[in-house]
N, C-alpha and C. Protein backbone atom coordinates (compact mmCIF):
# COMPACT_ATOMS: atom_id res chain seq x y z
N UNK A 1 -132.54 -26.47 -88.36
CA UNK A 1 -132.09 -25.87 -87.09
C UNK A 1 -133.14 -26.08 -86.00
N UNK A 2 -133.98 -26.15 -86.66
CA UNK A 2 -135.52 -26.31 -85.82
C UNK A 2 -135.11 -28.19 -84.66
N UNK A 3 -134.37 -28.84 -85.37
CA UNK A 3 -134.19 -30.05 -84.98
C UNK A 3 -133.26 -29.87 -83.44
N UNK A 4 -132.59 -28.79 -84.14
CA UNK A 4 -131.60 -28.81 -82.43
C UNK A 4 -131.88 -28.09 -81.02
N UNK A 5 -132.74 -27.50 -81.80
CA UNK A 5 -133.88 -26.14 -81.09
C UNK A 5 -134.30 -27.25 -79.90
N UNK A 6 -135.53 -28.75 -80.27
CA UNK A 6 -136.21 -29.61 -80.21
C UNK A 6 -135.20 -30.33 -79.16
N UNK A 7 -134.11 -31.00 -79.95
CA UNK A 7 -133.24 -31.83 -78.64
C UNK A 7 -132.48 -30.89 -77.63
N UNK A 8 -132.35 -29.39 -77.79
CA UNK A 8 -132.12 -29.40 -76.21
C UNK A 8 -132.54 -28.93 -75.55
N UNK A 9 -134.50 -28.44 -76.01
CA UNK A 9 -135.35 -28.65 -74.75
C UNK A 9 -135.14 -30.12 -74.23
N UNK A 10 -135.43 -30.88 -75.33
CA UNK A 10 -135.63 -32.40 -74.37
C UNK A 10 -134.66 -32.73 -73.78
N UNK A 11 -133.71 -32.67 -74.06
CA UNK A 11 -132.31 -33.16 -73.29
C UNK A 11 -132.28 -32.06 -71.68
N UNK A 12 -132.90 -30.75 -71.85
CA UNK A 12 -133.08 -29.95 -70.55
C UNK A 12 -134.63 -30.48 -69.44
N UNK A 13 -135.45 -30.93 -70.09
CA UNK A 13 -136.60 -31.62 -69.44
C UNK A 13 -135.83 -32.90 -69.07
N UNK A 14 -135.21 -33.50 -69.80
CA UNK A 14 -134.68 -35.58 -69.25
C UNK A 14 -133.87 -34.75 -67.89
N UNK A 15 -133.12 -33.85 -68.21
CA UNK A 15 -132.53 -33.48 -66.70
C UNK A 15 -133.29 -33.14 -65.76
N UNK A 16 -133.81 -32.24 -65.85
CA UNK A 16 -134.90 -31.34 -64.76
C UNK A 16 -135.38 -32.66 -64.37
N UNK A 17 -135.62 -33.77 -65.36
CA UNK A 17 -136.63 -35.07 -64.74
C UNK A 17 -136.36 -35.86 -64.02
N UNK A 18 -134.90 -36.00 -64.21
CA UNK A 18 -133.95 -37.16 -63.44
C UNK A 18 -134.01 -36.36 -61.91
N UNK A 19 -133.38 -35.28 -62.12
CA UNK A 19 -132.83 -34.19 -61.03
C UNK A 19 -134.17 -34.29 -59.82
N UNK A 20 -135.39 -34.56 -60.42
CA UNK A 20 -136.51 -34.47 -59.13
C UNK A 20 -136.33 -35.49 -58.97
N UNK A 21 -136.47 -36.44 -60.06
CA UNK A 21 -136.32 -38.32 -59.20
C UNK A 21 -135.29 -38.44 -57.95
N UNK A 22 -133.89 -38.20 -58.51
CA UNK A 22 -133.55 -38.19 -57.51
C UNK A 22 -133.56 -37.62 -56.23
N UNK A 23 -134.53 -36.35 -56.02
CA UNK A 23 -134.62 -35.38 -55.25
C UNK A 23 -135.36 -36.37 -54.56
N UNK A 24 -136.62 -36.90 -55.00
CA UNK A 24 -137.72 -37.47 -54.28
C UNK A 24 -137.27 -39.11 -54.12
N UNK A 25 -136.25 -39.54 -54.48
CA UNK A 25 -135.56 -40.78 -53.55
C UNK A 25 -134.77 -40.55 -52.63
């Protein structure tokens, strides 16, 4: 369970990450 815990912080950071890129283009 620990595994899904793991992908959807990361899958919530790849957003938050995209979301500024595009902010700052």
């Amino acid at each position: 369970m620990k595994v899904v815990i793991y992908v959807m912080i990361l899958s919530m950071l790849l957003s938050s990450a995209l979301a500024g890129a595009s902010f700052f283009l």
